[in-house]
Protein backbone atom coordinates (compact mmCIF):
# COMPACT_ATOMS: atom_id res chain seq x y z
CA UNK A 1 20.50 20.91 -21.24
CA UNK A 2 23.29 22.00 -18.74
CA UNK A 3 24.45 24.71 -16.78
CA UNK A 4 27.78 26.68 -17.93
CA UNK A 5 29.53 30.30 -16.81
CA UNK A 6 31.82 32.29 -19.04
CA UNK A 7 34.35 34.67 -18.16
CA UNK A 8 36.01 37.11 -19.84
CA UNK A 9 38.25 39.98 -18.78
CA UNK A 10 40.54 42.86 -20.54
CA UNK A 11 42.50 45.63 -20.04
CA UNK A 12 45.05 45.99 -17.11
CA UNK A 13 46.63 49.06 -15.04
CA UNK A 14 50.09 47.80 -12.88
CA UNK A 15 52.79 49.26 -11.56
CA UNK A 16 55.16 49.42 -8.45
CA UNK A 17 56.17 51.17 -5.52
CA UNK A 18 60.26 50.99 -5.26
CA UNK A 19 61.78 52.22 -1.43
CA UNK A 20 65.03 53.26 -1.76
CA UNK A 21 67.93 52.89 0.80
CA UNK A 22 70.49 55.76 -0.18
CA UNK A 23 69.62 55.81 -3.74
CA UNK A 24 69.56 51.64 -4.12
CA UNK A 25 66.36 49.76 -4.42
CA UNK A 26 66.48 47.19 -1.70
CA UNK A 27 62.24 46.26 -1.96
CA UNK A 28 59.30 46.70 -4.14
CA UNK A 29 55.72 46.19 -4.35
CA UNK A 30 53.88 45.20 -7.05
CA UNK A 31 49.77 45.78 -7.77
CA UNK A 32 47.82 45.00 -10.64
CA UNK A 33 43.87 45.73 -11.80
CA UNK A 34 41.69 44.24 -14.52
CA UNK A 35 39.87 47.10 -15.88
CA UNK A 36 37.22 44.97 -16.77
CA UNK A 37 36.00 41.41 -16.11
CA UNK A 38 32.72 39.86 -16.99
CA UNK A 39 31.09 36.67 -16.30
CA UNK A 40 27.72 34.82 -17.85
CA UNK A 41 26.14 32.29 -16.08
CA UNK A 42 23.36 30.58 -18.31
CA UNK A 43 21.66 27.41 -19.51
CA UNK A 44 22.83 25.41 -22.96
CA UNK A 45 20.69 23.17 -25.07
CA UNK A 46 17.69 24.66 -24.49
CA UNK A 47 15.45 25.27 -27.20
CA UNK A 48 13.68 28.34 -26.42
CA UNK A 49 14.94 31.62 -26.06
CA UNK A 50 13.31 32.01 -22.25
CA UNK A 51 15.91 30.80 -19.93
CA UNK A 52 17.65 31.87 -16.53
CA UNK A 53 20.61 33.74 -16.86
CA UNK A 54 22.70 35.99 -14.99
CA UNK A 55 25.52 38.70 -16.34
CA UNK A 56 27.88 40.52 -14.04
CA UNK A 57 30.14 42.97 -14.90
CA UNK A 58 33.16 44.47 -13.25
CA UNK A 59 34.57 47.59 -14.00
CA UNK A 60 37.67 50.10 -12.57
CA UNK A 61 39.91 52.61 -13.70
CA UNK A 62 42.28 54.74 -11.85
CA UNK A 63 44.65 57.67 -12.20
CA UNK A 64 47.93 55.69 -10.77
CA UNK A 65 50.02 57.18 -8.13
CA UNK A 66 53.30 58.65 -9.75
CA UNK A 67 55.87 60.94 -8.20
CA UNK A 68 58.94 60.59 -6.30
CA UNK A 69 60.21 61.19 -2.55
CA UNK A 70 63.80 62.11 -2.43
CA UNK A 71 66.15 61.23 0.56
CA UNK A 72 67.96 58.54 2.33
CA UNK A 73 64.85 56.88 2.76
CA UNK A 74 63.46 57.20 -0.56
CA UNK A 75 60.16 55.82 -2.23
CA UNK A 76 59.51 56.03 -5.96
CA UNK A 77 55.66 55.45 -6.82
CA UNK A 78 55.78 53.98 -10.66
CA UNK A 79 52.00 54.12 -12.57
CA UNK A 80 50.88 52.23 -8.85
CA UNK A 81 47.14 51.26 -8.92
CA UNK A 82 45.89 52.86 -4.92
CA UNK A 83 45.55 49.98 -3.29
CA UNK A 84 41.67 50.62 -2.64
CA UNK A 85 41.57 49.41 -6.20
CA UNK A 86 41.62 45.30 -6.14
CA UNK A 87 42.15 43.26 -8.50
CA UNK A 88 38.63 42.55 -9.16
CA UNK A 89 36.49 45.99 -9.13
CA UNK A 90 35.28 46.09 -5.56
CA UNK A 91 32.29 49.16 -5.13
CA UNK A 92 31.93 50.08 -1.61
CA UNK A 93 28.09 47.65 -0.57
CA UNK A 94 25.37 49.28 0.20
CA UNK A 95 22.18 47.35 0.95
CA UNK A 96 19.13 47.91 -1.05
CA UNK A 97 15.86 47.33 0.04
CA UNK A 98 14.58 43.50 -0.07
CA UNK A 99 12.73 42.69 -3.28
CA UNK A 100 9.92 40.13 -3.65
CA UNK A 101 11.22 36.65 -5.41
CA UNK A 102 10.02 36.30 -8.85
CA UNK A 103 7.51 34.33 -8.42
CA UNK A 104 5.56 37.22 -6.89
CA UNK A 105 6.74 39.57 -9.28
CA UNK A 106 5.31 37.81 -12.62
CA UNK A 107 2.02 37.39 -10.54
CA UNK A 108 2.12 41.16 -10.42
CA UNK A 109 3.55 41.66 -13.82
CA UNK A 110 0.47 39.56 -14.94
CA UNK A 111 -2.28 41.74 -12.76
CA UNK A 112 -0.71 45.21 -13.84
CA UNK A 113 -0.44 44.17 -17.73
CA UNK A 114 -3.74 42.35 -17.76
CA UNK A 115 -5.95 43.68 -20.73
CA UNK A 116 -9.64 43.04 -18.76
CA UNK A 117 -8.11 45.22 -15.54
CA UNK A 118 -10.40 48.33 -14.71
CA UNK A 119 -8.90 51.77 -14.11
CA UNK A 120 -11.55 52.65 -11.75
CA UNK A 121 -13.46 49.82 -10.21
CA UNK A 122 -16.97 51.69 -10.43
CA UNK A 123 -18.71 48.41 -7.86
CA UNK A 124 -16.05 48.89 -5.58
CA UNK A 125 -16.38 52.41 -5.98
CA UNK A 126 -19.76 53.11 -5.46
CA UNK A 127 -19.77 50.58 -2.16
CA UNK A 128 -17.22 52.50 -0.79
CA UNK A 129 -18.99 55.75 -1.33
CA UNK A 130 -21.38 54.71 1.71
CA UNK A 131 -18.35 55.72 3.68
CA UNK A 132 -18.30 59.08 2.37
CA UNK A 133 -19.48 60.62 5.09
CA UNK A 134 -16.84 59.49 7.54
CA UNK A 135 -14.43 61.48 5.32
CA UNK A 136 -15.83 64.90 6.88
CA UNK A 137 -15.75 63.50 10.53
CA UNK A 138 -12.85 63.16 12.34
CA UNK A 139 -13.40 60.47 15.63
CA UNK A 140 -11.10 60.21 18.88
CA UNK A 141 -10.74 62.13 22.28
CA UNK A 142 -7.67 63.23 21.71
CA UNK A 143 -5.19 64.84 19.15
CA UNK A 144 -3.08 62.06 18.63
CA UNK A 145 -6.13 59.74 17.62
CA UNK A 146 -7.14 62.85 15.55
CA UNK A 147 -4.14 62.79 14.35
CA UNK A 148 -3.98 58.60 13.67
CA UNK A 149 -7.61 58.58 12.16
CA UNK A 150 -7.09 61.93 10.08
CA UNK A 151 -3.86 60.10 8.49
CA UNK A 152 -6.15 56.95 7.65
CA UNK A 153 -8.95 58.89 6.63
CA UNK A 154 -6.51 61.00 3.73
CA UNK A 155 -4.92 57.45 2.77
CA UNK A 156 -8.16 55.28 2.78
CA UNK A 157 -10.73 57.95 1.97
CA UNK A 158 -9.96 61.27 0.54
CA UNK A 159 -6.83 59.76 -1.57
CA UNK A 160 -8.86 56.91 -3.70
CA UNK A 161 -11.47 58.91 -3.89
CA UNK A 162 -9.93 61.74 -5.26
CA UNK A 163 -7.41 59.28 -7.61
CA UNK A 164 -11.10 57.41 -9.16
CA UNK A 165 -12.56 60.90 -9.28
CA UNK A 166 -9.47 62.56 -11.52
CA UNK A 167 -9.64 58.94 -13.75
CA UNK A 168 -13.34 59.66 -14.25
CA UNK A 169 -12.35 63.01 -15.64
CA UNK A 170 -9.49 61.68 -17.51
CA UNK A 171 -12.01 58.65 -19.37
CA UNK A 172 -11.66 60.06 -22.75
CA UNK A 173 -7.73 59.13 -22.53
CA UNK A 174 -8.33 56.29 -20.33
CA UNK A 175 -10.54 54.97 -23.10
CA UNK A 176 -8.49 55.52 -25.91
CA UNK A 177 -5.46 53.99 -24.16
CA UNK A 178 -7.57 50.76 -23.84
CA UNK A 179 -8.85 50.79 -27.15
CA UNK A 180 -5.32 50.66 -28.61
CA UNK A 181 -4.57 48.00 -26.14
CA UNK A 182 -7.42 46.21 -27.64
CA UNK A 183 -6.00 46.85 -31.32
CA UNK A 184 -2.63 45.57 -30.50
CA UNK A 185 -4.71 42.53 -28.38
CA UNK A 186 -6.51 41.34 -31.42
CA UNK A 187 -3.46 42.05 -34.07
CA UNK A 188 -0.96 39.34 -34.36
CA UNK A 189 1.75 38.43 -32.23
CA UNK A 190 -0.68 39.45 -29.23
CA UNK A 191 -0.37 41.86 -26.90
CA UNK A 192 3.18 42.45 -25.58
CA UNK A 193 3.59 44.48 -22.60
CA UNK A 194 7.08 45.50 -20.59
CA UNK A 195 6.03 46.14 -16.97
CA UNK A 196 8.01 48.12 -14.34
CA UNK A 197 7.78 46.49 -11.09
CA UNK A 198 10.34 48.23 -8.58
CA UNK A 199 12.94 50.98 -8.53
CA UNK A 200 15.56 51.63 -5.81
CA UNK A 201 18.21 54.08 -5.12
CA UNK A 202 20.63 54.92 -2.23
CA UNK A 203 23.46 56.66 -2.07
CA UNK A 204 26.40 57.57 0.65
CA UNK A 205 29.67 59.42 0.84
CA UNK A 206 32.54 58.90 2.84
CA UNK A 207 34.29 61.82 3.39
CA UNK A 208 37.61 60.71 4.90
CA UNK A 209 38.39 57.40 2.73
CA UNK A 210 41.84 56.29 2.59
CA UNK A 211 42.73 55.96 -1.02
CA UNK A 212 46.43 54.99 -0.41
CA UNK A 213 48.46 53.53 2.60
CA UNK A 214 51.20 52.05 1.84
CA UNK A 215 54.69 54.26 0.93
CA UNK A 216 52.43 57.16 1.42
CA UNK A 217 48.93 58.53 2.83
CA UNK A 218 46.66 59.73 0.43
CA UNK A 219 43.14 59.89 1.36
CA UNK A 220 39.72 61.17 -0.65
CA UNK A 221 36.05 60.90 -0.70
CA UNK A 222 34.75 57.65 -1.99
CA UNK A 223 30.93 58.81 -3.12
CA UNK A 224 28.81 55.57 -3.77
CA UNK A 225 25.74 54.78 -5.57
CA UNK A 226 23.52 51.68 -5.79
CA UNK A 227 20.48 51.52 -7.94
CA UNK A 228 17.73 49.01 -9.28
CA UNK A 229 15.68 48.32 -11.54
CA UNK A 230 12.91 45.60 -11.93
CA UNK A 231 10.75 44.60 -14.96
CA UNK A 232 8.47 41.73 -16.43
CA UNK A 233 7.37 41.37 -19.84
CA UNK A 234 4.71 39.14 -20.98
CA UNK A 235 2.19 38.48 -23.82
CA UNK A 236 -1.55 38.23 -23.91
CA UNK A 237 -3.73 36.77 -26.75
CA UNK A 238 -7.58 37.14 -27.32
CA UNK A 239 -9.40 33.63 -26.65
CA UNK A 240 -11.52 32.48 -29.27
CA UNK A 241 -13.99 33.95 -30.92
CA UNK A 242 -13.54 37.13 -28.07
CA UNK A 243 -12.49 39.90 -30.82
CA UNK A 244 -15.14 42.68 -31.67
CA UNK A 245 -16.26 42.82 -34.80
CA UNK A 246 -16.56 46.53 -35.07
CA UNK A 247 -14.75 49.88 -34.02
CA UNK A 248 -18.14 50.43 -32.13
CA UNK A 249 -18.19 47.42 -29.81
CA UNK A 250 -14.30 47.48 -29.44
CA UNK A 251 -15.21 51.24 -27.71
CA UNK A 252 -17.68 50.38 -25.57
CA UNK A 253 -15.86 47.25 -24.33
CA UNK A 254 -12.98 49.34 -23.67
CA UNK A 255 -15.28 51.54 -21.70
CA UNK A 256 -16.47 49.06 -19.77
CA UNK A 257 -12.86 47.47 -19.21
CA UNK A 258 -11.61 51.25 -17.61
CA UNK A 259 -14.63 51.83 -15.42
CA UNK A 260 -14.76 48.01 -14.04
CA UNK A 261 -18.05 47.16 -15.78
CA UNK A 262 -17.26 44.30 -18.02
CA UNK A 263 -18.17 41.04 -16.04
CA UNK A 264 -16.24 42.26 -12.50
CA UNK A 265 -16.04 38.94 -11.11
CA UNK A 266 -14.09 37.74 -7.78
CA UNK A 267 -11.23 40.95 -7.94
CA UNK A 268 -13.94 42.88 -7.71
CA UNK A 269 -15.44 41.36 -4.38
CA UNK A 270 -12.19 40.67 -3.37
CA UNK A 271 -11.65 44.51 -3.34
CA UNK A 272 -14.91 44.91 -1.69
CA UNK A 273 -13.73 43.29 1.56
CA UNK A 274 -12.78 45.55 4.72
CA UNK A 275 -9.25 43.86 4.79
CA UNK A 276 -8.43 42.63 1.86
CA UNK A 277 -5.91 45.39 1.38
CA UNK A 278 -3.68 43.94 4.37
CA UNK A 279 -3.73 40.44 3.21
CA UNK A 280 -2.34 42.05 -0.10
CA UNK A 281 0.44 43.06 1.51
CA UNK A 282 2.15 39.64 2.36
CA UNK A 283 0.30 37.55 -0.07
CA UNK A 284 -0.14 37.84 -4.04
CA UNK A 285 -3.93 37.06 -3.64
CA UNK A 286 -4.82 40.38 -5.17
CA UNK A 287 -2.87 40.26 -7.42
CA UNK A 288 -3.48 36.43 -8.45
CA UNK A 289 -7.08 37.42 -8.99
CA UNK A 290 -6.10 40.51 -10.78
CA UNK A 291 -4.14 38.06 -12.82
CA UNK A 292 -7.47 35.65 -13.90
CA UNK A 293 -9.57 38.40 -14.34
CA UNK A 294 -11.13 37.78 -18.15
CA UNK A 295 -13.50 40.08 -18.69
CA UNK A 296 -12.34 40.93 -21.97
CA UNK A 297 -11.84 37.83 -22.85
CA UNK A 298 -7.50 37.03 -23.03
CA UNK A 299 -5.30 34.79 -21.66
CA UNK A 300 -1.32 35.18 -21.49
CA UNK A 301 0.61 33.19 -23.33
CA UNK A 302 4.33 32.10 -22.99
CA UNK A 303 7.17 32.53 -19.80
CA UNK A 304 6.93 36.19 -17.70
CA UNK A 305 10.20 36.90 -17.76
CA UNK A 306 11.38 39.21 -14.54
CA UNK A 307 14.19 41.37 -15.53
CA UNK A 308 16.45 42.60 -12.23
CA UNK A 309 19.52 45.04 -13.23
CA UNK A 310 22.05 46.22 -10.16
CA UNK A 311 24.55 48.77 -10.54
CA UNK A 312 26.80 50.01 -7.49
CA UNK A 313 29.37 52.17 -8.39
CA UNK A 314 31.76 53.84 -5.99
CA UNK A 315 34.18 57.13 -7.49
CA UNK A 316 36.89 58.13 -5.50
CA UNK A 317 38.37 61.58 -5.37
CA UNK A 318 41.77 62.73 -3.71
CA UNK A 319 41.58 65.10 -1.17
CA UNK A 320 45.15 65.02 0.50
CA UNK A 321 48.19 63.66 0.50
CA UNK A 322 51.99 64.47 -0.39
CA UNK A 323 52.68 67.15 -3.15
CA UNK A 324 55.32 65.00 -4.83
CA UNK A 325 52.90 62.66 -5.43
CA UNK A 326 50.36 62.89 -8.13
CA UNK A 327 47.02 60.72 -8.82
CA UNK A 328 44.52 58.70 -6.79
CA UNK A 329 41.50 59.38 -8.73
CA UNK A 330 39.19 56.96 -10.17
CA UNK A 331 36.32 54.85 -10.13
CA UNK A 332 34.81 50.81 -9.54
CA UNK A 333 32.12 49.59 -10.54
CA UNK A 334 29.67 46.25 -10.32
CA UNK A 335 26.47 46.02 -12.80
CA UNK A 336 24.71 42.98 -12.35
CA UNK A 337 22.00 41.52 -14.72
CA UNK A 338 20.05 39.15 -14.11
CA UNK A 339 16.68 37.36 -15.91
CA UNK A 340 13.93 34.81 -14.20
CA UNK A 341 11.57 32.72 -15.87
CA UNK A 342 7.98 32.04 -14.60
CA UNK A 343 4.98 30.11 -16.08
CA UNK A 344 2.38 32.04 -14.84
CA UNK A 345 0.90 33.53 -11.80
CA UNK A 346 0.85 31.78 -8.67
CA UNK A 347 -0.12 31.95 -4.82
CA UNK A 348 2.88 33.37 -2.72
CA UNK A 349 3.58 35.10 0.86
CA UNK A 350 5.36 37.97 0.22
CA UNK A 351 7.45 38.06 3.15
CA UNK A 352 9.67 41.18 2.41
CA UNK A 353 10.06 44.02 4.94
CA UNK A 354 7.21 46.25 5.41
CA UNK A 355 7.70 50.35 3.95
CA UNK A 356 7.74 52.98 5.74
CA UNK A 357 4.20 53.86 4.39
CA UNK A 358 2.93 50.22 5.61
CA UNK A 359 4.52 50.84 9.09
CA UNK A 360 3.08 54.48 9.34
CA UNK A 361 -0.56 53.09 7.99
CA UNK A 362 -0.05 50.31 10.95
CA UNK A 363 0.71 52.93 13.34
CA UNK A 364 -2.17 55.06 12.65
CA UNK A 365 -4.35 51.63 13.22
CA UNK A 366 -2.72 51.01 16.15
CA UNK A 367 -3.33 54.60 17.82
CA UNK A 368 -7.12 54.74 16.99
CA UNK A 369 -7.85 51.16 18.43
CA UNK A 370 -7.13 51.94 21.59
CA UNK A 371 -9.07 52.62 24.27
CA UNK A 372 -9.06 53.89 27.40
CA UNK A 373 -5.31 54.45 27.15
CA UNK A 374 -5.04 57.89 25.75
């Protein structure tokens, strides 16, 4: 078993720019790009078809600058990539937000994918509902803690509530979701489920991008986009002797998996606890426990794989230059694939940066535990 990286690439643009003293050449320059240009880094001699790998691809194409400038001090311009086109396709970065290592991610793949997790946790439910009363009373001296605790009363209160409230409405299609979970549990092969764990997007443009420098200025917009896209899959099979024996029981146990009723165990106490919530967001113990919940009675099987793909592509579009010169248009692109392999779920910190959500939730703490100062 070793570690080996492939590269391939094909398809070229080149040409030159030629100044001209008096009608002779007396220099040139010279520019080539790979259109496209791939590399796969991977593992050989390894048996199963669960292994690291990584693909990147690199792509670019571009109008070339053609035209001619007559005079003593000529410049011809012959099929000449714009030099903001290298060799290798070079999208304009833009930073993403961090993402969790994949460790954490096939802890949550596991949680969110689990067959025994409840829809609507009816124990935690019902011992939140004690609190209900809160929700129509609004504490602090002032309008900024009004403010604070009205924020954390609509994201800790009103929202769940509302969210278990519309599931309990919805547990006719709840159910029958589960139920064919259960079929394809009990079938064979298992239970196969394909997870999506994070999506991000930014974009920018650049309004006054110089597309071309040398022999002549040609500049453009350079609009750039970076997106990504994470996902786990994973397999579950029924332990023994586990599978009902009859469309009946496989109903009501899919009832009882929805609404949190079948055996809730320690994710259900877990939940229970004031702050659990805010240990969940920089550990995976939630989601560990939401992991090795069997109240169905399953256990995964096989590697999680965690399934990252990148793309940043940058398109640039003339906006000026010299009328004897045509092109400049084009685009460069970088699509990276990539593919972890995990064993199960595990403990982790999750130490990525908080959202704007957790900071605003934090905030909101912040303002209504103070005293004395407003």
């Amino acid at each position: 078993m070793g570690y080996r990286e492939r590269i391939r690439s094909f398809g070229f643009q080149e040409g030159h720019i030629t100044y001209l003293q008096n009608g002779v050449p007396y220099t040139s320059l010279h520019n080539q790009i790979v259109n496209t240009e791939s590399k796969c880094s991977d593992i050989v001699g390894q048996r199963s078809e669960d292994h690291a790998l990584e693909i990147i691809h690199h792509r670019q194409s571009c109008d070339p600058l053609v035209g001619t400038l007559e005079g003593y001090w000529g410049t011809v311009f012959s099929d000449y990539p714009p030099d903001c086109f290298p060799r290798t396709a070079n999208p304009l970065y833009l930073p993403l937000p961090n993402a969790p290592n994949s460790r954490v991610l096939a802890t949550e793949a596991l949680a969110r994918s689990n067959p025994s997790r409840p829809v609507v946790d009816t124990p935690v439910f019902l011992a939140e509902m004690r609190e209900l009363p809160d929700l129509f009373r609004i504490a602090g001296k002032t309008l900024l803690k009004k403010g604070a605790n009205a924020y954390l009363s609509w994201n800790y209160g009103w929202k769940p509530l509302l969210s278990d409230l519309s599931n309990y409405l919805d547990f006719q299609a709840q159910v029958a979701k589960r139920e064919d979970e259960l079929k394809r549990l009990y079938s064979n092969g298992g239970l196969k489920r394909r997870v999506t764990l994070d999506k991000a997007f930014v974009h920018k443009i650049d309004p006054n991008f110089w597309i071309q420098s040398q022999g002549a200025i040609v500049t453009g917009t350079a609009s750039t986009t970076s997106k990504r896209e994470i996902w786990a899959t994973c397999r579950w099979l029924p332990d023994i002797g586990s599978v009902p024996n009859t469309d009946m029981t496989r109903h009501q146990l899919a009832r009882n998996l929805v609404f949190g009723l079948q055996k809730p165990g320690l994710k259900t106490a877990w939940d229970a606890l004031p702050w659990s919530w805010l240990i969940d967001w920089g550990t995976t113990v939630g989601d560990f426990l939401a992991a090795n919940r069997n109240s169905v009675g399953a256990h995964h099987v096989g590697n999680i794989n965690v399934m990252t793909r990148t793309v940043t592509r940058t398109e640039f579009s003339r906006t000026g230059g010299p009328a004897w010169l045509s092109g400049g248009n084009g685009f460069a692109e970088i699509e990276t694939k990539s593919r972890a392999v995990e064993t199960g779920p595990s403990l982790e910190t999750n130490l990525t940066f908080l959202s704007n959500w957790q900071m605003s939730i934090l905030g909101a703490i912040g303002i209504s535990r103070m005293r004395g100062r407003l």
